[in-house]
N, C-alpha and C. Protein backbone atom coordinates (compact mmCIF):
# COMPACT_ATOMS: atom_id res chain seq x y z
N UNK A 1 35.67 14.18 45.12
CA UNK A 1 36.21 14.10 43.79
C UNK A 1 35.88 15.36 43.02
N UNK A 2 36.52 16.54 43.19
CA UNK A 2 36.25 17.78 42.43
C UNK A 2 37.24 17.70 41.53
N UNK A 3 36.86 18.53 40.48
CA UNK A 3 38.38 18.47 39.36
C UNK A 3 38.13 17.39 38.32
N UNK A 4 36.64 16.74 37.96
CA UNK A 4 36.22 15.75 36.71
C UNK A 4 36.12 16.63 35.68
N UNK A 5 37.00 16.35 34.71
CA UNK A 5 37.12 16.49 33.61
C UNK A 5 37.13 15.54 32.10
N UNK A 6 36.47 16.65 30.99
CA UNK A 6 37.11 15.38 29.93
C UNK A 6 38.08 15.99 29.50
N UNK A 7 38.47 14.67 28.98
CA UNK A 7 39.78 15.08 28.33
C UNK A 7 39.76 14.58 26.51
N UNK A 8 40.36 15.27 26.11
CA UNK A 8 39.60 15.08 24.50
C UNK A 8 39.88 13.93 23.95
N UNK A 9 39.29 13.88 22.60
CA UNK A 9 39.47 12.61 22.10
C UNK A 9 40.62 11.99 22.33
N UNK A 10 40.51 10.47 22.45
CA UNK A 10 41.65 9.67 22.21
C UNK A 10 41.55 8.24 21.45
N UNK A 11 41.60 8.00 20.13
CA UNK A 11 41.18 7.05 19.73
C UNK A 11 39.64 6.51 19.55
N UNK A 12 38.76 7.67 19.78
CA UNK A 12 37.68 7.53 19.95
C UNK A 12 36.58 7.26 21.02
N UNK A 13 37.31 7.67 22.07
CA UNK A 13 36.85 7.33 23.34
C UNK A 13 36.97 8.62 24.02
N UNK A 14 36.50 8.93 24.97
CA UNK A 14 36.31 10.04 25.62
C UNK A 14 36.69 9.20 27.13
N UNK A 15 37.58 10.06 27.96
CA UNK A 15 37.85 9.66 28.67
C UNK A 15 37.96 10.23 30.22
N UNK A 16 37.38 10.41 31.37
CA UNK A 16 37.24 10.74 32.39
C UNK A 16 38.20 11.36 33.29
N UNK A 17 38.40 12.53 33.44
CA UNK A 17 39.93 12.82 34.20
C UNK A 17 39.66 13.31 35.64
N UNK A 18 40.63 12.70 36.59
CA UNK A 18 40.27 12.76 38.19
C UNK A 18 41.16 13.69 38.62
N UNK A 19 41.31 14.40 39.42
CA UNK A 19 42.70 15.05 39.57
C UNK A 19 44.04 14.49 39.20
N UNK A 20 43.79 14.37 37.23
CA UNK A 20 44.88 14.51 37.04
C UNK A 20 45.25 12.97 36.18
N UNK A 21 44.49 11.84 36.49
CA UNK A 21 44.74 10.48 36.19
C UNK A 21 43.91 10.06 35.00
N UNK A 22 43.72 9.65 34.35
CA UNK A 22 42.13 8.43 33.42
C UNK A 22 41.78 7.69 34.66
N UNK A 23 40.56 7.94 34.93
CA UNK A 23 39.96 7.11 35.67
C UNK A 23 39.07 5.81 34.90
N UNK A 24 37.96 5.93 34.01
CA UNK A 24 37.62 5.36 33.17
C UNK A 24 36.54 6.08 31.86
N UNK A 25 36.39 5.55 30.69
CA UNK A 25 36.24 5.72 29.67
C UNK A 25 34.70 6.20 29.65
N UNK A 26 34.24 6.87 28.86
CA UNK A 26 32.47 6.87 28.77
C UNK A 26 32.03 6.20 27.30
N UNK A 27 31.64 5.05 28.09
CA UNK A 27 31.00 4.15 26.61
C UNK A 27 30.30 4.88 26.13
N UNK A 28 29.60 5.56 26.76
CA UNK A 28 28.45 5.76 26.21
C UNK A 28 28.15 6.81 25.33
N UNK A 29 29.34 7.57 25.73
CA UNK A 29 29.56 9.05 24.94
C UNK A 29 30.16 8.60 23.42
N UNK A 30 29.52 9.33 22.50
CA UNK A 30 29.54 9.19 21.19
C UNK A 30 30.27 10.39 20.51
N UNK A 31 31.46 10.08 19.77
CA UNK A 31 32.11 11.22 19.41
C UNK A 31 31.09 11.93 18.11
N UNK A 32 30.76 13.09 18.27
CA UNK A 32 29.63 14.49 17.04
C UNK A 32 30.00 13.65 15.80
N UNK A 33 30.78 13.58 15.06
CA UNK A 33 30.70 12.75 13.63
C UNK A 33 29.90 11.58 13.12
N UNK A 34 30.04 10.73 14.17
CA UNK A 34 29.90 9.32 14.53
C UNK A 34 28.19 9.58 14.45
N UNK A 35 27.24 10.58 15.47
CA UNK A 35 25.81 10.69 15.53
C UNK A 35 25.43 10.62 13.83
N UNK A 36 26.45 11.62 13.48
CA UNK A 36 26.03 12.59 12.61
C UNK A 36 25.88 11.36 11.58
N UNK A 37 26.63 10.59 11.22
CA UNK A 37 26.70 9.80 10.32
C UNK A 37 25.92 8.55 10.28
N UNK A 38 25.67 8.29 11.63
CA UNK A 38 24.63 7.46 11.60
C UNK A 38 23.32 7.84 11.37
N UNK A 39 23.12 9.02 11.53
CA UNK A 39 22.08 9.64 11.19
C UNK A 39 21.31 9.90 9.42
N UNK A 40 22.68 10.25 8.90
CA UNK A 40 22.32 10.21 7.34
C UNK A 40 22.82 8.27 7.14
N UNK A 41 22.79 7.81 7.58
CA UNK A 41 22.79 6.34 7.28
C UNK A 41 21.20 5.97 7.40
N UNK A 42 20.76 6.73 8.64
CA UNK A 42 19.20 5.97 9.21
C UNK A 42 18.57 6.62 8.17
N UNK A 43 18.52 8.18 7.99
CA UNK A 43 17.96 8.63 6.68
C UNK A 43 17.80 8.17 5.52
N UNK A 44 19.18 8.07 5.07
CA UNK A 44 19.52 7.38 4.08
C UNK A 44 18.71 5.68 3.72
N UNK A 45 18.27 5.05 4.60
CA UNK A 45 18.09 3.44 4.67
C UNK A 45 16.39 3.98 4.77
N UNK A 46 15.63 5.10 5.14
CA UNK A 46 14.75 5.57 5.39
C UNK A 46 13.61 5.47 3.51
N UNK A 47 14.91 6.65 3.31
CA UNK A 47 14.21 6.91 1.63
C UNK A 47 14.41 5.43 1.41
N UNK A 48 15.71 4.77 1.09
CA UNK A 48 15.60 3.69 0.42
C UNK A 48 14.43 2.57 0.60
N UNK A 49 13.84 2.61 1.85
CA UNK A 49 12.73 1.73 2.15
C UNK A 49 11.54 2.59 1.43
N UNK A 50 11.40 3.81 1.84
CA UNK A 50 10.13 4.48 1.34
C UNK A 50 9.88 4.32 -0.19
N UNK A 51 11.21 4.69 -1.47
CA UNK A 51 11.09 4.41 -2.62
C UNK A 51 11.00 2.91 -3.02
N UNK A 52 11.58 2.12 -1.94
CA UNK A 52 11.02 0.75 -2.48
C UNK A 52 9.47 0.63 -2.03
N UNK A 53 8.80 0.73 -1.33
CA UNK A 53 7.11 0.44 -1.05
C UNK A 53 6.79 1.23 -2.13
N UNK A 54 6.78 2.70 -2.36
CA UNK A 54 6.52 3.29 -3.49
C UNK A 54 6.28 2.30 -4.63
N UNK A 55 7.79 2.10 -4.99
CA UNK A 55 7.72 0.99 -6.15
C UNK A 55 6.56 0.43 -6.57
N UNK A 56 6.90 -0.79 -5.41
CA UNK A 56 5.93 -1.76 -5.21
C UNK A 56 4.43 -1.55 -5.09
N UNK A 57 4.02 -0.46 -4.63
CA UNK A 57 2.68 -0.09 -4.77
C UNK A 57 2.10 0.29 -6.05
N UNK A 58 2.77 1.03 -6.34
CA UNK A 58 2.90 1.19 -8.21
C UNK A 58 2.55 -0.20 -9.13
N UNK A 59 3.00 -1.30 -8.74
CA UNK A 59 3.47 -2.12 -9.68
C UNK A 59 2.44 -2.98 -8.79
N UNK A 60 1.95 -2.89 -7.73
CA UNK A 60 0.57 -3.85 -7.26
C UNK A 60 -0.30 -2.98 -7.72
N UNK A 61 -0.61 -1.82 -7.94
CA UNK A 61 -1.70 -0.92 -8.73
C UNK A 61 -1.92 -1.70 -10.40
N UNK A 62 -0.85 -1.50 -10.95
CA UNK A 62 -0.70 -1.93 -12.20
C UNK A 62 -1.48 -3.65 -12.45
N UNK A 63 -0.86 -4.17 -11.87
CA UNK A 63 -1.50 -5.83 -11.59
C UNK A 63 -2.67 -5.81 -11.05
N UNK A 64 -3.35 -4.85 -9.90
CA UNK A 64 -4.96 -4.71 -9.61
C UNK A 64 -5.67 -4.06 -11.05
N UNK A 65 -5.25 -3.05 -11.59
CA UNK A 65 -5.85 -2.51 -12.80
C UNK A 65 -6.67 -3.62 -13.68
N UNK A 66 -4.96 -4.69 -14.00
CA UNK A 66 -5.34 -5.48 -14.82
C UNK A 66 -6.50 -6.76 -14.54
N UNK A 67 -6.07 -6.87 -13.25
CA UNK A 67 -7.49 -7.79 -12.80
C UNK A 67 -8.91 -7.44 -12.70
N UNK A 68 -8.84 -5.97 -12.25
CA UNK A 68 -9.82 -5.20 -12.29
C UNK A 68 -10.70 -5.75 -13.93
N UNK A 69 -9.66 -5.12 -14.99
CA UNK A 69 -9.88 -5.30 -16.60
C UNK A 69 -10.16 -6.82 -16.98
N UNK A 70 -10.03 -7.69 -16.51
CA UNK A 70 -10.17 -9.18 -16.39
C UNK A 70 -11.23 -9.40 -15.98
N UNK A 71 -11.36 -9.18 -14.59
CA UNK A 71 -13.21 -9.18 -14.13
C UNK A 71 -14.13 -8.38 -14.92
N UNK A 72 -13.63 -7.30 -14.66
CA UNK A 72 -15.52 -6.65 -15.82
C UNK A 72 -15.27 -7.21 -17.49
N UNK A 73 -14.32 -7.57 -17.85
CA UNK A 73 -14.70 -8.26 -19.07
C UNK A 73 -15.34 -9.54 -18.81
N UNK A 74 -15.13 -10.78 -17.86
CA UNK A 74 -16.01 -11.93 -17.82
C UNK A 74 -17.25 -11.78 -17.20
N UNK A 75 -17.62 -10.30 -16.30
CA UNK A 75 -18.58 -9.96 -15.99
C UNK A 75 -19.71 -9.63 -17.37
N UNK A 76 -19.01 -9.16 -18.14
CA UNK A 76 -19.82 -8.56 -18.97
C UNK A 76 -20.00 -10.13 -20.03
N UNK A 77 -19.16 -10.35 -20.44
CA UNK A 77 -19.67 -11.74 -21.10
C UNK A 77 -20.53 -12.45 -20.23
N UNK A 78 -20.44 -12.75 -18.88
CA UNK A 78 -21.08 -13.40 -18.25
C UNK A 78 -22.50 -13.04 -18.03
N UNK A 79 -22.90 -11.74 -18.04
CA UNK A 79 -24.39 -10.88 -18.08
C UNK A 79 -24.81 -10.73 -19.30
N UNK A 80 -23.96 -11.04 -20.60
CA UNK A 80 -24.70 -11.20 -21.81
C UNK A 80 -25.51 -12.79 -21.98
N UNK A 81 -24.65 -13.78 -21.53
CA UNK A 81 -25.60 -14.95 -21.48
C UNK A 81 -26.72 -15.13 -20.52
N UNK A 82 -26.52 -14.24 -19.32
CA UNK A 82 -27.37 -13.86 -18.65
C UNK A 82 -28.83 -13.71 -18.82
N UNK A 83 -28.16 -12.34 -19.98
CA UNK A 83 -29.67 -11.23 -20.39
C UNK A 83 -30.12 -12.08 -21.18
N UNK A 84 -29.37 -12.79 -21.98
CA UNK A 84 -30.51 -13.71 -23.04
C UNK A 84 -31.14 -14.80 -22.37
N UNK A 85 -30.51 -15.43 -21.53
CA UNK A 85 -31.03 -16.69 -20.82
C UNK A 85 -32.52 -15.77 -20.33
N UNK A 86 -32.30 -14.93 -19.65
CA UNK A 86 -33.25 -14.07 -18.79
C UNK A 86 -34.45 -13.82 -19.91
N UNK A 87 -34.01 -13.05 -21.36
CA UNK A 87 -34.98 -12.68 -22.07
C UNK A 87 -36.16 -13.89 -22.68
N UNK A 88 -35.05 -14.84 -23.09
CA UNK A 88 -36.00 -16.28 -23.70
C UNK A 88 -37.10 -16.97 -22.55
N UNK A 89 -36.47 -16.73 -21.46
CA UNK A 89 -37.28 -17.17 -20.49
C UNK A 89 -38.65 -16.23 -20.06
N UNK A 90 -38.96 -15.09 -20.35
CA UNK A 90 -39.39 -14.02 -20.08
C UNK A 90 -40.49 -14.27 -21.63
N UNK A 91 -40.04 -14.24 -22.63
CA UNK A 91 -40.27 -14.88 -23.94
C UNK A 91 -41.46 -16.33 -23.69
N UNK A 92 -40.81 -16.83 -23.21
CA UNK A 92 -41.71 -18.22 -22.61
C UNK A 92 -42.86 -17.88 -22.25
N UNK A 93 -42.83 -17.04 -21.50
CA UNK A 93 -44.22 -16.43 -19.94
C UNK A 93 -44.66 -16.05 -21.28
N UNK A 94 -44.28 -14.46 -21.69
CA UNK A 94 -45.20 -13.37 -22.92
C UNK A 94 -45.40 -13.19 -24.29
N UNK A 95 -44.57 -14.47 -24.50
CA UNK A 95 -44.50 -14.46 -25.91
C UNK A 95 -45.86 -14.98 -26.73
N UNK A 96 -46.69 -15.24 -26.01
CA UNK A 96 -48.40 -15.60 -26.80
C UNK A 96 -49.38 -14.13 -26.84
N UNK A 97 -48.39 -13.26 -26.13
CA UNK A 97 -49.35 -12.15 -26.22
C UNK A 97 -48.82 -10.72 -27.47
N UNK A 98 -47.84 -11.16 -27.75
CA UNK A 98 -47.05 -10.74 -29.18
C UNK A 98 -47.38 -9.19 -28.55
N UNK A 99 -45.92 -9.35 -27.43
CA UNK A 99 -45.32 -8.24 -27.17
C UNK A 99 -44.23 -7.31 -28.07
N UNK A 100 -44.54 -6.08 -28.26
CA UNK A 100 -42.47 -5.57 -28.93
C UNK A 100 -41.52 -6.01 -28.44
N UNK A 101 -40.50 -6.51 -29.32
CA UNK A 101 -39.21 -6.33 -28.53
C UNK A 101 -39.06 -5.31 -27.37
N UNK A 102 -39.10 -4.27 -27.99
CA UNK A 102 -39.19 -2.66 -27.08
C UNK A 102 -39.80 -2.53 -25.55
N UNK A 103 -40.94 -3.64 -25.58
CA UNK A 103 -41.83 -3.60 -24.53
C UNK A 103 -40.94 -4.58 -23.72
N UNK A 104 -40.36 -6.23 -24.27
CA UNK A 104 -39.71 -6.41 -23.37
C UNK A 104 -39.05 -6.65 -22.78
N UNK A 105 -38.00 -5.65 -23.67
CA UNK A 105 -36.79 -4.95 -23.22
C UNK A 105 -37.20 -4.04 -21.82
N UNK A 106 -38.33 -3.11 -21.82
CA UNK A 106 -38.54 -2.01 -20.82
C UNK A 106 -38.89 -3.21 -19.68
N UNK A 107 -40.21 -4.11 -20.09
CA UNK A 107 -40.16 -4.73 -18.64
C UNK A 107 -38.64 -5.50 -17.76
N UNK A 108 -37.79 -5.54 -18.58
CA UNK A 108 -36.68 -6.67 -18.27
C UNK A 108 -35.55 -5.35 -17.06
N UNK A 109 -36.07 -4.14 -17.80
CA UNK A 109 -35.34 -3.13 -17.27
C UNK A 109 -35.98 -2.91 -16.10
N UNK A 110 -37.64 -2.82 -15.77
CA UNK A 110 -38.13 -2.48 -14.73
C UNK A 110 -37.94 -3.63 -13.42
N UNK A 111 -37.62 -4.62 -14.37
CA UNK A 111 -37.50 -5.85 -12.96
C UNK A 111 -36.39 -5.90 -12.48
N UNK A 112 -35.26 -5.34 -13.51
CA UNK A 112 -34.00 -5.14 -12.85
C UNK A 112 -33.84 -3.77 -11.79
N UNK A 113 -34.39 -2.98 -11.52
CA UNK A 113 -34.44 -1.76 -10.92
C UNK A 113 -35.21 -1.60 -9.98
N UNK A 114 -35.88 -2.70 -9.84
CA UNK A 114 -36.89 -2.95 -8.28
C UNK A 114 -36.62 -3.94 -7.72
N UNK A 115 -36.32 -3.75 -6.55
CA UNK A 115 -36.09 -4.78 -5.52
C UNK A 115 -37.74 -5.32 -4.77
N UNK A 116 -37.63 -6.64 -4.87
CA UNK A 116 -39.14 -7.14 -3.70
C UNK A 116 -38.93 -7.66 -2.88
């Protein structure tokens, strides 16, 4: 079988020539436009996915921020009843020895800053 040729488009098919006849079609062959276009389609569907996660990451940042801002505010209310619960109790133990405030404020600081 010498003499295989293509023979140019026809309807979109590319088609196999034998000495002279269509023998059969090449599925598989893809007419240059056709790549091309699927190509800025895959691109195209590419960004559109990338700017949507973008988005969305943006806008789950925004909603972590705010939870973020939610927790250290009940943190911090929550360590103010804390520190006083902590101080009156501390008060209990030293308060017959008519400590400063000042003094124990510093011890309340030193017990917080050492681990035993």
């Amino acid at each position: 079988m010498s003499g295989l040729a293509f023979q140019g488009l026809k309807r979109g098919l590319a088609v196999v020539v034998a000495e002279g006849r269509a023998v059969a079609p090449l599925a598989s062959w893809r007419a240059p436009f056709a790549s091309a276009s699927d190509s800025f389609t895959d691109k195209f569907n590419k960004k559109e996915a990338a700017e949507e996660r973008l988005y969305f990451n943006k806008e789950d940042e925004k909603l972590l921020r705010g939870l973020l801002g939610k927790m250290k505010a009940q943190a911090e209310t929550s360590d103010k009843f804390h520190s006083e619960k902590e101080k009156q109790a501390l008060m209990d133990i030293v308060g017959r020895y008519d400590m400063d405030n000042k003094d124990v404020e510093r011890l309340l600081d030193w017990r917080h800053s050492h681990d035993f």
